[in-house]
Protein backbone atom coordinates (compact mmCIF):
# COMPACT_ATOMS: atom_id res chain seq x y z
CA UNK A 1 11.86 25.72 -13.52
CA UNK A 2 13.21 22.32 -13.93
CA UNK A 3 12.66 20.46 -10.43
CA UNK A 4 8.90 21.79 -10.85
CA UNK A 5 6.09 19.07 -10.50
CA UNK A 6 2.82 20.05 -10.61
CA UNK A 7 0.59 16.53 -10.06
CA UNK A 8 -2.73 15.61 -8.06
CA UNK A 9 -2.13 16.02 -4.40
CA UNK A 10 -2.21 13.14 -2.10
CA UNK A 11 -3.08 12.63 1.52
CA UNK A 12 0.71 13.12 3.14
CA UNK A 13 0.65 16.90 1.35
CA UNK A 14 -1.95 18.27 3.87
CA UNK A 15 0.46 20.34 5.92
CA UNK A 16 1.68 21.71 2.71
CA UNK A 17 -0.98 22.81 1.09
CA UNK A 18 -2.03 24.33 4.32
CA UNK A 19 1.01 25.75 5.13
CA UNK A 20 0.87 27.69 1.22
CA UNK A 21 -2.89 29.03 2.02
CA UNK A 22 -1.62 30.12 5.25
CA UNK A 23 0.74 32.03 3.85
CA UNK A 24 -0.42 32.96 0.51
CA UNK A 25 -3.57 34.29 2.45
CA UNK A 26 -1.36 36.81 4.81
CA UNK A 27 0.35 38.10 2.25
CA UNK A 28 -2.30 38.70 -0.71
CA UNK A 29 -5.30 39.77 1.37
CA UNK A 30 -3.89 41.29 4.25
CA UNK A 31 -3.12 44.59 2.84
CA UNK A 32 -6.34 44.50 0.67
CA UNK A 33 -9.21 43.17 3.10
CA UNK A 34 -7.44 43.48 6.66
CA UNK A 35 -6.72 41.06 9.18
CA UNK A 36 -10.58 39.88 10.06
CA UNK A 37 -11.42 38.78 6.34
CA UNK A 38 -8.16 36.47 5.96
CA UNK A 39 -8.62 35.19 9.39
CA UNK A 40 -12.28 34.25 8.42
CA UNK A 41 -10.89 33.04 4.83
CA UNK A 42 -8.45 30.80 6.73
CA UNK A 43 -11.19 29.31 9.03
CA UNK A 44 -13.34 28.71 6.15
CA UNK A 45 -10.98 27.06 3.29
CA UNK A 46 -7.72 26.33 4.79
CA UNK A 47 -8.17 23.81 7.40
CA UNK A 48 -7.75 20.24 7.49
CA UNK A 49 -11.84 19.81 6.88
CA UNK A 50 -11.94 21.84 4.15
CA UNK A 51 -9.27 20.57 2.16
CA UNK A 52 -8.96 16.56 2.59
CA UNK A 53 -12.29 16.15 0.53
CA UNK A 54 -10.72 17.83 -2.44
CA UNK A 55 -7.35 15.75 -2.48
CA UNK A 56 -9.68 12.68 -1.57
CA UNK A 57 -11.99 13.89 -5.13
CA UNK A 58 -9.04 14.69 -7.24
CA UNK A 59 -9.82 17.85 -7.38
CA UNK A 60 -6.47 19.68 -5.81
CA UNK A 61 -3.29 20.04 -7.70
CA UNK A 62 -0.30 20.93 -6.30
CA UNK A 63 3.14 22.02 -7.37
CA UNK A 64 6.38 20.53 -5.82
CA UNK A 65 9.80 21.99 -5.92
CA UNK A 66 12.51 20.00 -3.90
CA UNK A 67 9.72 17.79 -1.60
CA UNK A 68 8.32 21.19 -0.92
CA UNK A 69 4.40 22.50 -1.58
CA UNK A 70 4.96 25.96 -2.94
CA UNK A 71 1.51 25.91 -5.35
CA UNK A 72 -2.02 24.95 -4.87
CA UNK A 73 -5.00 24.62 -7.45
CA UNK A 74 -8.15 23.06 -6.47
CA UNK A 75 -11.07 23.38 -8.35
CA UNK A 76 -14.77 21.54 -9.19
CA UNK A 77 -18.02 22.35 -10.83
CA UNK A 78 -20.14 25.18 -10.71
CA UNK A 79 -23.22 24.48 -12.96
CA UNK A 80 -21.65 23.12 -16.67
CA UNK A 81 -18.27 25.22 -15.97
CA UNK A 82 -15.01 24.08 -14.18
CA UNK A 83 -14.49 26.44 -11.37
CA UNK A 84 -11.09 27.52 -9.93
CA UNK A 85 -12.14 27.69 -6.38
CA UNK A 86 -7.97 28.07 -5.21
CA UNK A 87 -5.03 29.01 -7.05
CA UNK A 88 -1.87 29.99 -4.70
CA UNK A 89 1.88 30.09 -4.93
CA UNK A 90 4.08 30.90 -2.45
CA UNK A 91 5.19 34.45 -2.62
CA UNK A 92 8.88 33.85 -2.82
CA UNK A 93 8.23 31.24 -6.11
CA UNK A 94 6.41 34.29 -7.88
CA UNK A 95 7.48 34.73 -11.62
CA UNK A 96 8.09 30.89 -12.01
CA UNK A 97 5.36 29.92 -13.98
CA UNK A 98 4.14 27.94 -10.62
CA UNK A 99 1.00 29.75 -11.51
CA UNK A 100 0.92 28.95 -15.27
CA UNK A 101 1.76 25.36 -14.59
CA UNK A 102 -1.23 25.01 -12.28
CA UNK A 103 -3.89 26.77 -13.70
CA UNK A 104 -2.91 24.68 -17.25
CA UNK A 105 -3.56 21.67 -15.68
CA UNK A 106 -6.97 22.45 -14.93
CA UNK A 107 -7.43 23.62 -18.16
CA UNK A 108 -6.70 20.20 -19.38
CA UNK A 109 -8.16 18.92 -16.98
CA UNK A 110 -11.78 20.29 -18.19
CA UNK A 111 -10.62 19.81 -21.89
CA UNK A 112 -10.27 16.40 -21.49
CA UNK A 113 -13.08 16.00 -19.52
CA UNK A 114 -15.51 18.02 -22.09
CA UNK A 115 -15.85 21.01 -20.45
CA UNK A 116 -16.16 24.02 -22.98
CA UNK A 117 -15.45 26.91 -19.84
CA UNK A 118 -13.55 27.70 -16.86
CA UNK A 119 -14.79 30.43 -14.26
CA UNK A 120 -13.11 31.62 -11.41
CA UNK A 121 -13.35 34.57 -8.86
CA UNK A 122 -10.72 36.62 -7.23
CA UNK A 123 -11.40 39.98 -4.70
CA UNK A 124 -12.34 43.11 -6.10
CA UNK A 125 -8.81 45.05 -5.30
CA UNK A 126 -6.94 41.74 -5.87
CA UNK A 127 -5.38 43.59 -9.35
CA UNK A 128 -2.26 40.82 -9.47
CA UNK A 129 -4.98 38.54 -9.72
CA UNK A 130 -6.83 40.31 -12.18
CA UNK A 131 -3.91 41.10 -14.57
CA UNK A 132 -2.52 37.39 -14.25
CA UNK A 133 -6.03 35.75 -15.25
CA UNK A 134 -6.29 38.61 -18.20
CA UNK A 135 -3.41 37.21 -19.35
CA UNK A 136 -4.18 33.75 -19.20
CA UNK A 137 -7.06 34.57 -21.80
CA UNK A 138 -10.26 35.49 -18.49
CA UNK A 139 -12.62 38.24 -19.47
CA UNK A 140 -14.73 39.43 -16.08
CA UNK A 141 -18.21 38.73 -16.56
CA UNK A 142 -19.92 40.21 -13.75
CA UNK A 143 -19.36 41.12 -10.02
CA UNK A 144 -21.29 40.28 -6.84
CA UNK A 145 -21.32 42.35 -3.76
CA UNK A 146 -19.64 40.63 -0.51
CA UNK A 147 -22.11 42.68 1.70
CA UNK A 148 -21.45 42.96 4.97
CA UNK A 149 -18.26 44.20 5.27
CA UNK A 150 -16.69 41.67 2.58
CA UNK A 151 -15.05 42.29 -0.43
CA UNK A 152 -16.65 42.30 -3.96
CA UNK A 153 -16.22 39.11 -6.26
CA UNK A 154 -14.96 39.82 -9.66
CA UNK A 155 -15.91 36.92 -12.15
CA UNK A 156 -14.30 35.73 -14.78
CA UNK A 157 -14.49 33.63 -17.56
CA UNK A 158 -12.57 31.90 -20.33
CA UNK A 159 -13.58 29.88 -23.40
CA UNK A 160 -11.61 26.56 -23.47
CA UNK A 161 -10.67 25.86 -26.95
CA UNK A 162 -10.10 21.39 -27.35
CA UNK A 163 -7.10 20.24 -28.77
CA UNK A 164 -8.54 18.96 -32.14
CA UNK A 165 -10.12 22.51 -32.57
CA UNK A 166 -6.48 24.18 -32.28
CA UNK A 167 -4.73 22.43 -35.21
């Protein structure tokens, strides 16, 4: 995909990246959790709150086809790893490499910034999830119950390899 840019999100791509965990949300959960756990999900970590301290931290990446949002990464730090807290495309940009594009950058992203691991979670049931990340190199490392009602958190891990140790 030519016209893709994936880049750190700024300030005026708010509504976007809302607008792609809005939908992304419906569409991937909805048949797996039902309508109460995506409505809680979207109360939780897709509102305006939520997200303007992780554009403000650098932390969000998006990816921009034709002035439009259609991909969201954010992640941080969970102990000595870089987690992916979000990765989303839009359903319709599936099969790009939107996905690939994204979750490289924060690869690099830890690379560069000395990080030897990346972790990440997705649902228990969320299987495109689960084959995607197995083929990106993530080996599930344990699972925690959601308890109460909520879904199970698969874990996953992958080594990050830096790019003098690759030649």
């Amino acid at each position: 995909m030519s016209d893709l840019e994936v880049r750190l999100a700024r300030g005026d791509d708010l509504a976007g990246i809302l607008s792609v965990g809005h939908r992304t949300w419906l569409a991937t959960y909805e048949p797996i959790t039902g309508p109460e756990y995506v409505a809680l999900g979207l109360a939780k970590w897709w509102t305006a709150d939520a997200v303007t301290p992780t554009i403000r931290s650098g932390r969000t990446l998006v990816a921009v086809v034709d002035d439009e949002v259609v991909g969201v990464a954010t992640h941080g730090m969970l102990g000595e790893d870089v987690v992916l807290w979000k990765l989303y495309v839009l359903p319709q940009h599936h099969g790009a490499g939107i996905g690939s594009r994204l979750l490289a950058a924060v690869e690099q992203h830890a690379v560069e910034h000395d990080h030897a691991r990346i972790v990440l979670s997705h649902i228990a049931g969320n299987d495109d999830a689960a084959r995607f990340y197995a083929r990106k190199g993530f080996t599930e490392t344990h699972r925690e119950e959601g308890g109460s009602g909520m879904p199970d958190q698969v874990w996953m891990a992958k080594t990050l390899t830096a790019p003098e140790e690759q030649a």
